[in-house]
N, C-alpha and C. Protein backbone atom coordinates (compact mmCIF):
# COMPACT_ATOMS: atom_id res chain seq x y z
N UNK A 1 -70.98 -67.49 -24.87
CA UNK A 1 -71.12 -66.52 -23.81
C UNK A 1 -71.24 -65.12 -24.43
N UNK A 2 -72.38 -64.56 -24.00
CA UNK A 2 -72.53 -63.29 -24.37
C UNK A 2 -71.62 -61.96 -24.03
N UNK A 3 -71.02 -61.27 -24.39
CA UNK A 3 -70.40 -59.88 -24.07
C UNK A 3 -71.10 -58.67 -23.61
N UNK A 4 -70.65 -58.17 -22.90
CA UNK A 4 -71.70 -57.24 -22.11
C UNK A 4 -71.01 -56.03 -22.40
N UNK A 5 -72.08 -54.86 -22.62
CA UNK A 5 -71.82 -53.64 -23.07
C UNK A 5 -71.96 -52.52 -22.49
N UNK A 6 -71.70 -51.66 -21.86
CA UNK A 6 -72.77 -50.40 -21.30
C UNK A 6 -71.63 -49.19 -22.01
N UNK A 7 -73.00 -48.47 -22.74
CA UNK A 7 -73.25 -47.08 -23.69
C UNK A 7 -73.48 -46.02 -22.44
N UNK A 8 -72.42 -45.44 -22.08
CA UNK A 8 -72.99 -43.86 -21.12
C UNK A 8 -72.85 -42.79 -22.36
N UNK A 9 -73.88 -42.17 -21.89
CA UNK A 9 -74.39 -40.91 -22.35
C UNK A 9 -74.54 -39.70 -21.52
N UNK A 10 -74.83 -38.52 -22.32
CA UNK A 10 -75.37 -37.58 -21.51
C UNK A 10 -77.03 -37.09 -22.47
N UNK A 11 -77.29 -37.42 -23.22
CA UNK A 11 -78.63 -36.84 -23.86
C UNK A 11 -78.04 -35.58 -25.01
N UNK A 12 -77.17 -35.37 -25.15
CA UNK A 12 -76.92 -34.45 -25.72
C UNK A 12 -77.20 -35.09 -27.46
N UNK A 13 -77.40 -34.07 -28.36
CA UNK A 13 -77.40 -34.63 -30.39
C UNK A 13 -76.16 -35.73 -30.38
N UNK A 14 -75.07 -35.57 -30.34
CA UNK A 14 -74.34 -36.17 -30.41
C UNK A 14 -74.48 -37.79 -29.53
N UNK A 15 -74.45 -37.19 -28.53
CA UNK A 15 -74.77 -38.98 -27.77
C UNK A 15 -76.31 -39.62 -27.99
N UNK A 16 -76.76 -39.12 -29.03
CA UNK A 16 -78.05 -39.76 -29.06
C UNK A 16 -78.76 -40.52 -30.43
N UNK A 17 -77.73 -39.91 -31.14
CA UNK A 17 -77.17 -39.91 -32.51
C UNK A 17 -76.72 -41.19 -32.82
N UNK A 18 -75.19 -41.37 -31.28
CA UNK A 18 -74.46 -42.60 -31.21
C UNK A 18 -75.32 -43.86 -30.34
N UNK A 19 -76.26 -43.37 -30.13
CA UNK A 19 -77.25 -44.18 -29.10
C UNK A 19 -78.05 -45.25 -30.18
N UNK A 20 -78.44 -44.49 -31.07
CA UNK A 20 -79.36 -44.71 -31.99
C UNK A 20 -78.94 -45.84 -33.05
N UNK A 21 -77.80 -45.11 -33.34
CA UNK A 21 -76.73 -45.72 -34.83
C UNK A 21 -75.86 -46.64 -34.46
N UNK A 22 -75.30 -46.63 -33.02
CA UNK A 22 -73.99 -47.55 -32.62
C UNK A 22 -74.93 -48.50 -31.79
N UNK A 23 -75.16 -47.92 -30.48
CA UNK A 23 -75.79 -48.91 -29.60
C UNK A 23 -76.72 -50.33 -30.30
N UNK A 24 -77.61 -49.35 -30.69
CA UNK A 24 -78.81 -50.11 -31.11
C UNK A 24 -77.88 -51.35 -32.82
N UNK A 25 -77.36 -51.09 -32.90
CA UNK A 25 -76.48 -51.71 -34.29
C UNK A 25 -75.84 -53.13 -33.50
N UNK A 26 -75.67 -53.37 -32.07
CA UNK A 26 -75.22 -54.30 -31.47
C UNK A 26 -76.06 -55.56 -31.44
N UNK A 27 -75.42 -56.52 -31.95
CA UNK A 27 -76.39 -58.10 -32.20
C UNK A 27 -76.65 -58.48 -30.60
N UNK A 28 -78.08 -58.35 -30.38
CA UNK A 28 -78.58 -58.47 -29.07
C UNK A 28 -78.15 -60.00 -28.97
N UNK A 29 -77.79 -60.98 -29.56
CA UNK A 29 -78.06 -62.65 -29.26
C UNK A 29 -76.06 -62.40 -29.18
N UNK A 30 -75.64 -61.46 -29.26
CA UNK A 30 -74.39 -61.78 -28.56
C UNK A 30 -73.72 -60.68 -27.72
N UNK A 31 -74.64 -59.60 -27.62
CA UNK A 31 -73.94 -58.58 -26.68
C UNK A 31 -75.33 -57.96 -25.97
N UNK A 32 -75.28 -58.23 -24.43
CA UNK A 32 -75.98 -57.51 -23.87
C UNK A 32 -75.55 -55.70 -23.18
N UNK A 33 -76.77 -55.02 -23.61
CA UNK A 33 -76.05 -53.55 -23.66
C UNK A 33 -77.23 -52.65 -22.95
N UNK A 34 -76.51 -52.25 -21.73
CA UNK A 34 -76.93 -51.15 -20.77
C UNK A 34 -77.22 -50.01 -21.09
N UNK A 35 -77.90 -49.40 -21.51
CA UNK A 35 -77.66 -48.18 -22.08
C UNK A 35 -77.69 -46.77 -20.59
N UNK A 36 -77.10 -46.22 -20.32
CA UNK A 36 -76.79 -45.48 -19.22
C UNK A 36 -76.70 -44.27 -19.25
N UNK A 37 -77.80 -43.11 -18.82
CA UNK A 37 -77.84 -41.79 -19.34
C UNK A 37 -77.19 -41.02 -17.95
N UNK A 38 -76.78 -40.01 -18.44
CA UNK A 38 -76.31 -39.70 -16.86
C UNK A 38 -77.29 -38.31 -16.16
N UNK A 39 -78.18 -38.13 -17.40
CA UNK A 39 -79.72 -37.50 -16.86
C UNK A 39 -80.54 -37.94 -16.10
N UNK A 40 -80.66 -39.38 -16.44
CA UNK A 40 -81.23 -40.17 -15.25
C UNK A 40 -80.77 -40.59 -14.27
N UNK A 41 -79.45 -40.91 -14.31
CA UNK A 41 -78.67 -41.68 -13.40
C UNK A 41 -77.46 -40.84 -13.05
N UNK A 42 -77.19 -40.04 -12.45
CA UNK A 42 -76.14 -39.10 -12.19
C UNK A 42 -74.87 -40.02 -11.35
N UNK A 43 -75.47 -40.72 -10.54
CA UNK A 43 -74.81 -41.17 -9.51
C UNK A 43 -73.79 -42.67 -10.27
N UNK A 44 -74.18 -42.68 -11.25
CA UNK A 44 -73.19 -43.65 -12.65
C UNK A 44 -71.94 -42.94 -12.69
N UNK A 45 -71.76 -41.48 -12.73
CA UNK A 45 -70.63 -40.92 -12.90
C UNK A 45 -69.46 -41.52 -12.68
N UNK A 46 -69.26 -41.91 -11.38
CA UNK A 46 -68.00 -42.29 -10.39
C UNK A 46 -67.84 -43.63 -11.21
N UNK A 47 -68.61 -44.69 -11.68
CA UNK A 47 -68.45 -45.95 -11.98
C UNK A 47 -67.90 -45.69 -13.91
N UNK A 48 -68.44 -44.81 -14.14
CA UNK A 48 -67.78 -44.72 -15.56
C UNK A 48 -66.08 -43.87 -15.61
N UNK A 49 -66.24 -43.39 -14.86
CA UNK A 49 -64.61 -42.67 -14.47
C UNK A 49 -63.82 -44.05 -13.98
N UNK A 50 -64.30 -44.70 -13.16
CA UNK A 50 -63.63 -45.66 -13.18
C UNK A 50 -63.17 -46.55 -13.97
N UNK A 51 -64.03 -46.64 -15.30
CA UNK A 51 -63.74 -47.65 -16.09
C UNK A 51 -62.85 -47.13 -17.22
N UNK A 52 -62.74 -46.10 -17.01
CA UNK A 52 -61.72 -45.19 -17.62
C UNK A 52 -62.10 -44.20 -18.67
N UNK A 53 -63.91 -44.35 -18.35
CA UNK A 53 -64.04 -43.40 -19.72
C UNK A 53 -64.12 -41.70 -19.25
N UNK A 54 -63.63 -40.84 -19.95
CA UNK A 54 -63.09 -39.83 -19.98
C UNK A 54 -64.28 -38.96 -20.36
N UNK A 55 -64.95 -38.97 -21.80
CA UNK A 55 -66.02 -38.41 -22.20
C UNK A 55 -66.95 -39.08 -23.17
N UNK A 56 -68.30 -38.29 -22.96
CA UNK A 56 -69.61 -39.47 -23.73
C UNK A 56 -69.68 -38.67 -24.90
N UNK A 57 -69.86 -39.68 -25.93
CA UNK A 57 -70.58 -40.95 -26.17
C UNK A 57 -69.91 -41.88 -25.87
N UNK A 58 -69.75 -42.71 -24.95
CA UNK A 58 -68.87 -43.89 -24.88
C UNK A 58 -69.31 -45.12 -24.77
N UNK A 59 -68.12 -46.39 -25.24
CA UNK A 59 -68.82 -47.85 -25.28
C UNK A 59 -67.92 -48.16 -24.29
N UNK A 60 -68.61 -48.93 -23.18
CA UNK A 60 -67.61 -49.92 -22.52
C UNK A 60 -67.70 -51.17 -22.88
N UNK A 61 -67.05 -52.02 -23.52
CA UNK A 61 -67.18 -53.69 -24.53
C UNK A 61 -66.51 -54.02 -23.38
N UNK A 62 -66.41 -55.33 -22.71
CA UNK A 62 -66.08 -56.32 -21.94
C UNK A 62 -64.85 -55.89 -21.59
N UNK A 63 -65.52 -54.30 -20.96
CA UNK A 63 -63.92 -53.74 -20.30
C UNK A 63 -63.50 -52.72 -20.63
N UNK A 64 -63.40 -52.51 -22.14
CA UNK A 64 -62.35 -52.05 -22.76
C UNK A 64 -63.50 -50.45 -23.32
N UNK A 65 -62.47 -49.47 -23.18
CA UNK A 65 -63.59 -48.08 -23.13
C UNK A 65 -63.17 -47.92 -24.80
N UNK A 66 -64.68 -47.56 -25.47
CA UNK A 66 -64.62 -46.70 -26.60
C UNK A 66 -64.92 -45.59 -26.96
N UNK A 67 -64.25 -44.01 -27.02
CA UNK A 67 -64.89 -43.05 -26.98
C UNK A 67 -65.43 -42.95 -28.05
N UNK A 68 -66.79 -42.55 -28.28
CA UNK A 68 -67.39 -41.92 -29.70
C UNK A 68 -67.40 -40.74 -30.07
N UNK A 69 -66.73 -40.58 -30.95
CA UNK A 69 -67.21 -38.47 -31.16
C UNK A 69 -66.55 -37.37 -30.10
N UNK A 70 -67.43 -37.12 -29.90
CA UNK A 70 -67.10 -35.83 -28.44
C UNK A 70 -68.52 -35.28 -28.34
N UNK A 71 -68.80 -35.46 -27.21
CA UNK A 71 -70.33 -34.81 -27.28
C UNK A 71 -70.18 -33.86 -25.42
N UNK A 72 -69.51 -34.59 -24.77
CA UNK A 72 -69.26 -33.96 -23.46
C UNK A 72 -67.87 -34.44 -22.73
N UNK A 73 -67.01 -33.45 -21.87
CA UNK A 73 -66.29 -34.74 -20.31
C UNK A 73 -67.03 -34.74 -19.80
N UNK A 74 -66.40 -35.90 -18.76
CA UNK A 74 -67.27 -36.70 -17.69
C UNK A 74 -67.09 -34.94 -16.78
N UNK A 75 -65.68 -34.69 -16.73
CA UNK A 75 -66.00 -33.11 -15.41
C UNK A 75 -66.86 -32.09 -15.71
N UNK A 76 -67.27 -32.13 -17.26
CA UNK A 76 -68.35 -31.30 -17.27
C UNK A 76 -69.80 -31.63 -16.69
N UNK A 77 -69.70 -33.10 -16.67
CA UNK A 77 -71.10 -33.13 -16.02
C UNK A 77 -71.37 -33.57 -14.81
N UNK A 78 -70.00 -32.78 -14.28
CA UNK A 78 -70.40 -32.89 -12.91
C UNK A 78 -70.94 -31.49 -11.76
């Protein structure tokens, strides 16, 4: 069974950096991974606060939040 991933971002050097180097570094034949900008998708906000992530670059792994770096908070981009 595959593990499911979703990467929120905001577009910023830093989250794109981790987009590039982390995301993309994930073995597609065992982790499927969302990648989620919040330039495009604003309305993601509320669902990543929920999952507890705080600020992007972040990994959500089968649940569990990973912050990367510091590139933004979630209240700044709101």
């Amino acid at each position: 069974m595959k593990s499911t991933a979703i990467f929120y971002h905001a577009g910023c050097p830093v989250c794109v950096d981790a987009e590039q180097n982390l995301a993309a570094a994930l073995d597609p034949n065992r982790v499927n991974v969302e990648i989620v900008h919040f330039g495009d998708q604003p309305q993601r906000l509320g669902e990543a606060e929920q999952q507890g992530v705080k600020s992007v670059p972040a990994l959500v792994l089968d649940g569990q939040v990973f912050h990367i770096n510091f590139g933004a908070s979630l209240s700044d981009l709101r």
